[in-house]
Protein backbone atom coordinates (compact mmCIF):
# COMPACT_ATOMS: atom_id res chain seq x y z
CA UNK A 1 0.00 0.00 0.00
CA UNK A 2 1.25 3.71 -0.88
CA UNK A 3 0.03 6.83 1.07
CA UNK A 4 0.00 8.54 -2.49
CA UNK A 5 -2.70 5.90 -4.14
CA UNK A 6 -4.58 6.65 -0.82
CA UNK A 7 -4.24 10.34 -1.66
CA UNK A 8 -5.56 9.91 -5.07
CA UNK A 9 -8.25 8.05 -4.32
CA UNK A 10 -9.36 10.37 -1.41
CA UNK A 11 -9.48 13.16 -3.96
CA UNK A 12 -11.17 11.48 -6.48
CA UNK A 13 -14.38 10.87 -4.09
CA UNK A 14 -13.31 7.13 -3.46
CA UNK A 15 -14.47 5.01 -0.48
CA UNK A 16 -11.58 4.05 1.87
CA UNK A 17 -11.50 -0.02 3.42
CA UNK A 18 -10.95 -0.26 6.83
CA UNK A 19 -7.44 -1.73 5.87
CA UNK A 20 -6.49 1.51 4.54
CA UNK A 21 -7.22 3.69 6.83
CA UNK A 22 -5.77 1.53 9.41
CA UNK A 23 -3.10 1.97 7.63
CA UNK A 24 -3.00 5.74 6.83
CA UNK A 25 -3.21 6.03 10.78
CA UNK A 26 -0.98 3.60 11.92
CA UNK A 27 1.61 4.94 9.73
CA UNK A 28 1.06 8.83 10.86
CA UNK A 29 1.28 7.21 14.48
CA UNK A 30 5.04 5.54 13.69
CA UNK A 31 5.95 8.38 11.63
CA UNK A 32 6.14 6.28 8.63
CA UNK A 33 4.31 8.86 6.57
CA UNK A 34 5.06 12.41 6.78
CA UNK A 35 3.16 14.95 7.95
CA UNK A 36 3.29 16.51 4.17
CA UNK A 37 1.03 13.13 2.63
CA UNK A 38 -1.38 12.91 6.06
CA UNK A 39 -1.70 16.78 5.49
CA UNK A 40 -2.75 16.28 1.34
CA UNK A 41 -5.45 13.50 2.72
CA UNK A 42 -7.06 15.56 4.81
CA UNK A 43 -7.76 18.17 2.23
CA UNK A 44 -9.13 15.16 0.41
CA UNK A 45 -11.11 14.28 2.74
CA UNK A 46 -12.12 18.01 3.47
CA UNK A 47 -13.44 18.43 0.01
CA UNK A 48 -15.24 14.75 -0.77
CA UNK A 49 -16.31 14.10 2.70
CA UNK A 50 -16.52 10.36 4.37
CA UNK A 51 -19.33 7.78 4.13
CA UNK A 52 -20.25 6.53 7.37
CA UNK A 53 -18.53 3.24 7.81
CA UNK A 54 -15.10 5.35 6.90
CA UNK A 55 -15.75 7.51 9.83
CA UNK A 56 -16.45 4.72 12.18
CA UNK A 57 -13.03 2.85 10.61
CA UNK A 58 -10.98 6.25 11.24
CA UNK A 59 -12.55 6.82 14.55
CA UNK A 60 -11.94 2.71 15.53
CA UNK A 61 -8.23 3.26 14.23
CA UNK A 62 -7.51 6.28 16.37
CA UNK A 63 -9.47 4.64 19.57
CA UNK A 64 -6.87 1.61 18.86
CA UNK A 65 -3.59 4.42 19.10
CA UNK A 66 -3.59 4.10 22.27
CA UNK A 67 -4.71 3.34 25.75
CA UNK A 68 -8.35 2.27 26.22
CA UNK A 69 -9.73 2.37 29.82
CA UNK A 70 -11.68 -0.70 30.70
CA UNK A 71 -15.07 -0.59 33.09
CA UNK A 72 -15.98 -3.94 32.89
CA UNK A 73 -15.61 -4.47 36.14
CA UNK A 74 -18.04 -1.54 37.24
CA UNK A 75 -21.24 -3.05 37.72
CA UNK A 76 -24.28 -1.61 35.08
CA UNK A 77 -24.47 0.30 31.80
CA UNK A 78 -22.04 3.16 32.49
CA UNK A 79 -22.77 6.16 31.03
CA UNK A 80 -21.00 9.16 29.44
CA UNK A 81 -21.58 12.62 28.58
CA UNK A 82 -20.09 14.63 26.09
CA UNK A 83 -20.44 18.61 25.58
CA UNK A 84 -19.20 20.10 22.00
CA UNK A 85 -18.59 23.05 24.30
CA UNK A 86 -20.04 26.53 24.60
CA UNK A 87 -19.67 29.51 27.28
CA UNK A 88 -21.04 28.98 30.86
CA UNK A 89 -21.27 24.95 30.23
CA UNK A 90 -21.57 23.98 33.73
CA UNK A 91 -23.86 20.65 32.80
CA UNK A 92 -21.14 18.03 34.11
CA UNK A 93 -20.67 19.15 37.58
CA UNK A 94 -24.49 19.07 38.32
CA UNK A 95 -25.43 15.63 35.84
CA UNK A 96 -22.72 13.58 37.54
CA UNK A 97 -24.30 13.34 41.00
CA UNK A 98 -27.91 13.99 40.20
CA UNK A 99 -27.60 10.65 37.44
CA UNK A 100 -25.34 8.76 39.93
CA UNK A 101 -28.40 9.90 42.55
CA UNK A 102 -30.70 7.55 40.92
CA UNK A 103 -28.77 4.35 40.42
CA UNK A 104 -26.50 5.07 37.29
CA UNK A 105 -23.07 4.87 37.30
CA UNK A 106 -20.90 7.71 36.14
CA UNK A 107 -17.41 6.94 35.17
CA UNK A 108 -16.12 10.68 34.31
CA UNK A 109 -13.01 11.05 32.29
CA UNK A 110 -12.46 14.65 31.75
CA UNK A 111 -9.90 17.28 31.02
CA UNK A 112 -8.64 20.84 31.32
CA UNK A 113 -10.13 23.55 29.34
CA UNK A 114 -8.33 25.81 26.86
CA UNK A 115 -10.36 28.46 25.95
CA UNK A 116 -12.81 30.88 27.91
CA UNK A 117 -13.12 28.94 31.27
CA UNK A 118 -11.57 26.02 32.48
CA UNK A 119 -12.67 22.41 31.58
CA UNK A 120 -14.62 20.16 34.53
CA UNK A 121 -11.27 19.64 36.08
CA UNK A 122 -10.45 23.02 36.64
CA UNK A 123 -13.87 23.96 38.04
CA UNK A 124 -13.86 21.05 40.21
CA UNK A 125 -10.25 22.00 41.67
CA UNK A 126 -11.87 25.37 42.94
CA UNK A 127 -13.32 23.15 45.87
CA UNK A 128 -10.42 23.07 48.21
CA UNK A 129 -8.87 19.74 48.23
CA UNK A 130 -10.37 18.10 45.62
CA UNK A 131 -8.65 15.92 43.29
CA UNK A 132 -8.68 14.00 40.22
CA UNK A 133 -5.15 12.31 40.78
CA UNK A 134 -6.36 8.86 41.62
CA UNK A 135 -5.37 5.21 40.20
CA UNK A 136 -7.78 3.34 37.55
CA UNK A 137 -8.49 0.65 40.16
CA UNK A 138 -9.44 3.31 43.07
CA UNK A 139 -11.53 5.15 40.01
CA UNK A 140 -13.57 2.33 39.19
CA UNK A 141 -13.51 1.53 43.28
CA UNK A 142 -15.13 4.70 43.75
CA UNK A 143 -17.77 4.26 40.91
CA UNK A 144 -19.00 0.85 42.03
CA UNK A 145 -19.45 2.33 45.44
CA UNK A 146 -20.48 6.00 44.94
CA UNK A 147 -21.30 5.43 41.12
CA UNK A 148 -19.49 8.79 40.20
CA UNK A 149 -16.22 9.71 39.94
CA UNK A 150 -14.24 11.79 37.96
CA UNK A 151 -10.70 11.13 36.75
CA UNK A 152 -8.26 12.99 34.53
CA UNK A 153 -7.20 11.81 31.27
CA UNK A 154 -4.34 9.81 30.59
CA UNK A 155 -1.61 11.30 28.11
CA UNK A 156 -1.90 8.39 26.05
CA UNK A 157 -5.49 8.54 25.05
CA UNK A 158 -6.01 8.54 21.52
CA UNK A 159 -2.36 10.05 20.92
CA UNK A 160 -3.15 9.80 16.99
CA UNK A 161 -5.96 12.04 16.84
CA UNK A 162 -3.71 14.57 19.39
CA UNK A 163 -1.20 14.38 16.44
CA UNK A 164 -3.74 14.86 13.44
CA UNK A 165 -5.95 17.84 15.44
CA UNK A 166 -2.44 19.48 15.64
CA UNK A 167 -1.62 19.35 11.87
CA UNK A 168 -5.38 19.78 11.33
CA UNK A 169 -5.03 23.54 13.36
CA UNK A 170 -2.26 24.30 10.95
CA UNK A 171 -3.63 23.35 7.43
CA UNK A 172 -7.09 24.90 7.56
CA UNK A 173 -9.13 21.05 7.96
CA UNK A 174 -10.26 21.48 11.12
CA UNK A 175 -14.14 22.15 10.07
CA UNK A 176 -14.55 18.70 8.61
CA UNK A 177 -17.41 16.78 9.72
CA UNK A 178 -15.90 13.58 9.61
CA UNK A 179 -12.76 14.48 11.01
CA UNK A 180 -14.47 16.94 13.94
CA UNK A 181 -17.01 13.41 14.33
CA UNK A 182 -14.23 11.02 14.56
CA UNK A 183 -12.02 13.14 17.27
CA UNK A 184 -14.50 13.43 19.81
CA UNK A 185 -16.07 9.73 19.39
CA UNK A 186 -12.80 8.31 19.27
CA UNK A 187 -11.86 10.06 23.15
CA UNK A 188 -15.76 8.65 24.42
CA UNK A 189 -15.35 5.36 23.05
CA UNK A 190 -11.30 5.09 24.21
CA UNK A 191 -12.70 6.19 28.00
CA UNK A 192 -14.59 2.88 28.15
CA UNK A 193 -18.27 3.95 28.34
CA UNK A 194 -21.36 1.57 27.27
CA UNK A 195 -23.52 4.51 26.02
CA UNK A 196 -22.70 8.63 24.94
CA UNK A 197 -25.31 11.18 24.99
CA UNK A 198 -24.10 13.95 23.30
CA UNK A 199 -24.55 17.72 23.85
CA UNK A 200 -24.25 19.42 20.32
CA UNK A 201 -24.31 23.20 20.99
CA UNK A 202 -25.23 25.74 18.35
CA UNK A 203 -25.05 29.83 17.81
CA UNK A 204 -22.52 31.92 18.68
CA UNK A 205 -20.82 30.56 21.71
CA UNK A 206 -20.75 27.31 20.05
CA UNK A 207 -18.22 25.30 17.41
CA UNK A 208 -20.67 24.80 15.18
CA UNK A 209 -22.73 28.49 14.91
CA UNK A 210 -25.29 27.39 12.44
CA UNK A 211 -27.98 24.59 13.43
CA UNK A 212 -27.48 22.68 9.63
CA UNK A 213 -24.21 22.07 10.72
CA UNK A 214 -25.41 21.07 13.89
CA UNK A 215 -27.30 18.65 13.31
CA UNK A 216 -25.04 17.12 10.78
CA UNK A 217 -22.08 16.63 13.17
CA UNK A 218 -24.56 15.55 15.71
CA UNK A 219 -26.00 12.61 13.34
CA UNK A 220 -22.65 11.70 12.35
CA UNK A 221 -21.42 11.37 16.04
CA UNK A 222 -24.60 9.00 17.01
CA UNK A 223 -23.91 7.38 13.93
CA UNK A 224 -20.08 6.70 14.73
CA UNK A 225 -21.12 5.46 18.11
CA UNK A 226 -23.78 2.98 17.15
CA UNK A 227 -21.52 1.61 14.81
CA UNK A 228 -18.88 0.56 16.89
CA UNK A 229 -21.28 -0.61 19.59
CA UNK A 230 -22.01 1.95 21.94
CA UNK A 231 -25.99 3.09 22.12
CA UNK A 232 -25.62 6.83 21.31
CA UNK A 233 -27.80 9.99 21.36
CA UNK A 234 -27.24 13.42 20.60
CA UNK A 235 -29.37 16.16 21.91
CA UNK A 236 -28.75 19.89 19.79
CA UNK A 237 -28.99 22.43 22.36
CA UNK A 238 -28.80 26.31 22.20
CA UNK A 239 -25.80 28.59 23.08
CA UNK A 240 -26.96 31.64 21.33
CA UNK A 241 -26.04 32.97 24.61
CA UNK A 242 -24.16 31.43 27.54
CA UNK A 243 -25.75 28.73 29.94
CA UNK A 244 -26.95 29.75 32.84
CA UNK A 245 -25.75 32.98 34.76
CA UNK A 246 -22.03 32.47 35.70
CA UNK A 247 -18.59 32.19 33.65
CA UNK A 248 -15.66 31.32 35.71
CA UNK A 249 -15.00 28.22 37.68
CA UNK A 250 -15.66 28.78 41.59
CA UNK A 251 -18.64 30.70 39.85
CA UNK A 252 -19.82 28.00 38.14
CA UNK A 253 -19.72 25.67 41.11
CA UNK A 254 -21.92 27.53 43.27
CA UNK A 255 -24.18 27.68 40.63
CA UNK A 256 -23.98 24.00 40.03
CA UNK A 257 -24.86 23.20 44.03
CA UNK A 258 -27.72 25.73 43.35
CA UNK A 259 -29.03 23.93 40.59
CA UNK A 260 -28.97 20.75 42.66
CA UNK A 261 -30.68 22.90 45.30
CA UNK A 262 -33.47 23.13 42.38
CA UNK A 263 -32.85 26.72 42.59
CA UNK A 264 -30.29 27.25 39.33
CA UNK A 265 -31.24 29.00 35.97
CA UNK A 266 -34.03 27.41 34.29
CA UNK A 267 -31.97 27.18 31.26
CA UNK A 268 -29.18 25.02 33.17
CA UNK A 269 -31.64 23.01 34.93
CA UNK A 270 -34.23 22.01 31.96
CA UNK A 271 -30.86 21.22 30.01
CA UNK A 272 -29.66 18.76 32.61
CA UNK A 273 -32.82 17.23 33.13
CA UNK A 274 -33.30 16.90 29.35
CA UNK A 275 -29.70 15.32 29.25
CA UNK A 276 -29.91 13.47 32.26
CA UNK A 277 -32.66 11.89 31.04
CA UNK A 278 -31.43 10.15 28.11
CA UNK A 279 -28.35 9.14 30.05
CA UNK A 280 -31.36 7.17 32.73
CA UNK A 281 -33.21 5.71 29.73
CA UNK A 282 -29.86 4.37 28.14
CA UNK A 283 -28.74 2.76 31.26
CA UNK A 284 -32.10 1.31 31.62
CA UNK A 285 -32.91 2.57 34.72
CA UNK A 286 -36.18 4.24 33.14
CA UNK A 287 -38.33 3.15 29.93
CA UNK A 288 -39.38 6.60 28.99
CA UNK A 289 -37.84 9.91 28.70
CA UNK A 290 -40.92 11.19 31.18
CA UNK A 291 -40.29 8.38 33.82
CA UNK A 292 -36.58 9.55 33.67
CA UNK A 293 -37.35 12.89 33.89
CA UNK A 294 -39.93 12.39 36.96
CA UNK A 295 -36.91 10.29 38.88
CA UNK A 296 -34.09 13.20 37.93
CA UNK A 297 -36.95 15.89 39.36
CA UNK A 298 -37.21 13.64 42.57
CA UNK A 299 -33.49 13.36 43.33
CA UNK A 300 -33.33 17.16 43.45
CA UNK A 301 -36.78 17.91 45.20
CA UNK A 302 -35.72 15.17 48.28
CA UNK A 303 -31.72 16.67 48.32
CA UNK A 304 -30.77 13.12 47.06
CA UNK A 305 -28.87 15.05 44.62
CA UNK A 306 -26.95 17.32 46.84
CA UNK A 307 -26.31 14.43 49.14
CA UNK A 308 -24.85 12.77 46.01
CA UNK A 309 -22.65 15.88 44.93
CA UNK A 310 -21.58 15.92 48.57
CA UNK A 311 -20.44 12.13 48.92
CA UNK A 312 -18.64 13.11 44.94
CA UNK A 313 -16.71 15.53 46.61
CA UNK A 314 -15.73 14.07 50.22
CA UNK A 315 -14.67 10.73 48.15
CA UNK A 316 -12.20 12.97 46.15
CA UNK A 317 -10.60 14.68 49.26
CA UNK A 318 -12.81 17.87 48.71
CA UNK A 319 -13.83 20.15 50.87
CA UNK A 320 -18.04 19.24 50.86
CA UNK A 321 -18.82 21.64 53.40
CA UNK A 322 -18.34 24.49 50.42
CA UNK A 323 -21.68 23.11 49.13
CA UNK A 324 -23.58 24.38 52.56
CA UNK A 325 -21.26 27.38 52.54
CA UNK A 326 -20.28 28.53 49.38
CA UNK A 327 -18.58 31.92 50.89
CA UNK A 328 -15.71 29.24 51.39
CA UNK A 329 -15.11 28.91 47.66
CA UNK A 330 -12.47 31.30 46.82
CA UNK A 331 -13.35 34.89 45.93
CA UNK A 332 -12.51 37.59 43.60
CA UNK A 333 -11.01 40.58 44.97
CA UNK A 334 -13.03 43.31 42.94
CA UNK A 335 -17.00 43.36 42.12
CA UNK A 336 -17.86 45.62 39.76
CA UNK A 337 -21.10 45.94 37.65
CA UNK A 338 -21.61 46.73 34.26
CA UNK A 339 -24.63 49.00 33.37
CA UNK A 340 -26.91 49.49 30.62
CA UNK A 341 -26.46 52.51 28.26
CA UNK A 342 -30.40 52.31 27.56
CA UNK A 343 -33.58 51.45 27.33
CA UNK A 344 -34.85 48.28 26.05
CA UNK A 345 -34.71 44.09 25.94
CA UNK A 346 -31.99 42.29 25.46
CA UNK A 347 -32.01 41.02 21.99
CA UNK A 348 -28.52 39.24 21.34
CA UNK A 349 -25.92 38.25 23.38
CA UNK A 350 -22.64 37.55 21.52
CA UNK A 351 -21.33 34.13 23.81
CA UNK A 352 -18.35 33.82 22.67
CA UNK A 353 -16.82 37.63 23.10
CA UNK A 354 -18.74 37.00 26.49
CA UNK A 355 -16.33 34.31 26.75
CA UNK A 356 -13.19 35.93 25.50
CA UNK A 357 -14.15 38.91 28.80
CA UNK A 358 -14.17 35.98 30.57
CA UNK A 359 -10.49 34.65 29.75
CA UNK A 360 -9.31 38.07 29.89
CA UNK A 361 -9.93 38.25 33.22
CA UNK A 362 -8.27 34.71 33.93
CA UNK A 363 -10.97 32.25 34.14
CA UNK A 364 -9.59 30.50 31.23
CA UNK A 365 -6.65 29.83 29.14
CA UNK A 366 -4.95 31.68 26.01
CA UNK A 367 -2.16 29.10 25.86
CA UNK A 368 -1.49 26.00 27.22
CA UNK A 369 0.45 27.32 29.76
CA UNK A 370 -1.66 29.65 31.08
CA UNK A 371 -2.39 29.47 34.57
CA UNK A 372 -6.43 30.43 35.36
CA UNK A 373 -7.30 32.53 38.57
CA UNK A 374 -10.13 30.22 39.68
CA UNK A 375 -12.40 33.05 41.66
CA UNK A 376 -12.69 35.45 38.58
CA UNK A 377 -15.49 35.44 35.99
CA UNK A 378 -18.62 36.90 34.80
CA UNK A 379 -22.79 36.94 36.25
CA UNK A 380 -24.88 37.79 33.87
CA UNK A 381 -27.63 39.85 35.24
CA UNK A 382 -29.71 39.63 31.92
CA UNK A 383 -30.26 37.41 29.40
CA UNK A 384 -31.87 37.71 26.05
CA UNK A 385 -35.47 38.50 26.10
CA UNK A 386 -35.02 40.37 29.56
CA UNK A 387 -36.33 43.94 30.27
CA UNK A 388 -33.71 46.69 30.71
CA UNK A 389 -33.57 50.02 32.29
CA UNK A 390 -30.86 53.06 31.87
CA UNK A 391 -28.07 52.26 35.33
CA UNK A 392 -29.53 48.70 35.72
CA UNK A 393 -26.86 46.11 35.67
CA UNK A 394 -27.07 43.87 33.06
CA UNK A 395 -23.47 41.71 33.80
CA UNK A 396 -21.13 42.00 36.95
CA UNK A 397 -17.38 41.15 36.72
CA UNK A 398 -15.68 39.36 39.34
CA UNK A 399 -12.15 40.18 39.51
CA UNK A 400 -8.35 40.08 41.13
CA UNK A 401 -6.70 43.27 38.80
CA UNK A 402 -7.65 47.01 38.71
CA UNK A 403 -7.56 47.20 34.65
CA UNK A 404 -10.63 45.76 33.72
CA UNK A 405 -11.66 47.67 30.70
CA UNK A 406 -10.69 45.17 27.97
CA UNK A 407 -14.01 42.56 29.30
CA UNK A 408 -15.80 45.47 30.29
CA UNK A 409 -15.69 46.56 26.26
CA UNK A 410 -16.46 43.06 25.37
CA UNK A 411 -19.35 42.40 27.27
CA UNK A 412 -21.12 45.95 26.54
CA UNK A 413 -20.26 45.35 23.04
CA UNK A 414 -21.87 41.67 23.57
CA UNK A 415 -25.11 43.02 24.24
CA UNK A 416 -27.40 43.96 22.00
CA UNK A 417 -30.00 46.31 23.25
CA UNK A 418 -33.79 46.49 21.13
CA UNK A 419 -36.50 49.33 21.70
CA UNK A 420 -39.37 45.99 21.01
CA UNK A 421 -39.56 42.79 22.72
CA UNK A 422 -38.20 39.81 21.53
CA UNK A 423 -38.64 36.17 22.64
CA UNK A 424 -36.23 34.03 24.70
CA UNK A 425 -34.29 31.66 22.41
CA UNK A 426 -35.40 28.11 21.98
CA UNK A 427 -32.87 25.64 24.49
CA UNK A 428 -33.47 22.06 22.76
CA UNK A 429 -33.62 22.27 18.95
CA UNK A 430 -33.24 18.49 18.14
CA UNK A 431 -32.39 14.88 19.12
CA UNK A 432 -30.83 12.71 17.21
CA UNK A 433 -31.08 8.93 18.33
């Protein structure tokens, strides 16, 4: 076999075997074919697209790079979540105990962010103490006996789609649907789960900013799963504007343990209800979406939940009693609100420059280096659709420097400001199953 005939017949809107693509990946892995030839394919494929078997083959290929985690040994159908990311995304930190808090067994595997705020890990880490530096065995010890836990992931996870996202960055073939599809299902099926439900965001704080496109990664995702054996769903969710209130990771954890409280955004909540619902169904612990639903509603309405969130933490070395007293979480130096220049309803909010005043402030990372100041962030006061008044805050920044100005730009620039009402945006656009 010859990368160039692969190359060829790539361009020329061919169909790939699961040989060759083995192949083509296994060789990029041993360095065997240069970065030039894997760079020329991916064009290819950028321009004549995948059928759906290929994407399962290049997905299977890149799950096989590396190390695989194995739950077998946790008892049930362990479930996984996966967020195409967005501004505000606080869903993991309140889904893991409240599904755990009716009998289904989370097996986290998550990372750090790079981008506006940090990933789950970070967010978790601004509970004093806690800690995702624990061994496989005392992971999947802590799952059969808590049924959540939350570990970090291992270097050597799917090293070959690390390798082709980097070259991918570089040669303009990063917005390929097969290639986004393949990168994310290949990390969910390498971390061992029996069943993904996806969270495909769209709109302006999201990857994909147009629902088409949406909805297209999001079928080709559930279709990549169910072809290599894992049930999968995908639910298409809004982020038009950001989730919930807070941006920023201490931020977002108090306004996880309010959620659990059943006192979070309705946006946040409906969303992990809706999510946490299809994670119930597919691990059988419900027939319907409604029955799930009803359970998930239960957990939070009897403090099942919290009690969950609470055992999550203490078995991690955190601090629990920050979710009775969240004044403990660390805090932001400055508080300083942003006020409207008008009269009016929100009408836009632009998520991801929300996000950017967000990063600027240290809540997330430019580089990979960067280190994030955990207490800083954003509240949104208002949201789109909300009434607003001349002086009334409509965002508050939460921050540990003097020189603010740069978010405070952003997020009055983010805001769009209309004399006539306009609706709230719509939260679940589709599911794809």
């Amino acid at each position: 076999m010859r990368m160039v005939d692969l190359i060829e017949k790539k361009r020329n809107g061919l169909v790939h075997s699961k040989e060759e693509i083995d192949f083509i990946i296994n060789g990029y892995s041993n360095d065997s074919i240069p970065d030039y030839q894997i760079s020329a394919w991916a064009m290819a494929v950028f321009f004549k697209d995948m059928t759906q078997e290929e994407s399962a083959y290049l997905t299977d290929a890149m799950v096989q790079s590396g190390d695989t985690i194995d739950l077998s040994a946790i008892e049930g159908i362990k479930v996984d979540k996966h967020s195409t990311g967005g501004v505000g995304d606080t869903t993991t930190l309140v889904l893991a105990p409240l599904v755990a808090s009716v009998g289904v067994p989370v097996a986290k595997m998550s990372g750090r962010g790079l981008g506006h705020t940090g990933g789950t890990i970070d967010k978790l880490e601004a509970i004093p103490g806690f800690s995702v530096e624990i061994t496989n065995e005392k992971f999947i010890e802590l799952v059969n006996k808590n049924k959540a836990a939350v570990i970090g992931q291992t270097q050597n996870l799917t090293p070959a789609d690390k390798k082709l996202y980097g070259l991918r960055d570089v040669t303009a073939t990063v917005n390929s649907i097969p290639l986004i599809a393949s990168s994310i299902m290949s990390k969910k099926i390498a971390s061992g789960a029996d069943a993904i439900v996806l969270d495909v965001k769209t709109g302006s704080g999201a990857f994909m900013k147009e629902l088409s496109e949406s909805k297209v990664l999001a079928e080709a995702m559930v279709k990549i799963g169910n072809n290599l054996g894992r049930q999968t769903s995908a639910v298409i969710s809004d982020m038009s504007q950001p989730l919930g209130y807070m941006i920023g990771n201490a931020l977002e954890v108090k306004e996880a343990v309010d959620t659990l409280k059943g006192k979070g955004p309705k946006d946040l909540t409906d969303l992990c209800l809706t999510l946490g619902s299809h994670m119930v169904v597919l691990a059988k612990k419900a027939k319907t979406l409604t029955e799930a639903k009803k359970l998930l509603q239960e957990a939070i309405s009897s403090g099942k939940a919290l009690q969950q969130f609470k055992l999550f933490v203490e078995s991690q070395n955190g601090d629990s009693s920050v979710i009775d007293n969240p004044e403990k979480l660390t805090a932001a130096k400055y508080k300083v609100d942003i006020l409207a220049e008008k009269n009016g309803y929100v009408a836009e909010i632009v998520a991801d420059q929300i996000g950017v005043a967000a990063m600027l402030l240290g809540a997330g990372r430019a580089t990979k280096t960067s280190e994030i100041d955990l207490s800083v962030g954003i509240e949104l006061r208002k949201k789109i659709a909300d009434q607003v008044n001349v002086g009334e805050p409509i965002a508050t920044i939460y921050a540990n420097q003097e020189d603010i100005e740069a978010s405070k730009q952003k997020i009055i620039s983010s805001y769009k400001i209309s004399t006539t009402k306009v609706d709230a945006p719509k939260l679940i656009y589709d599911v794809i199953s």
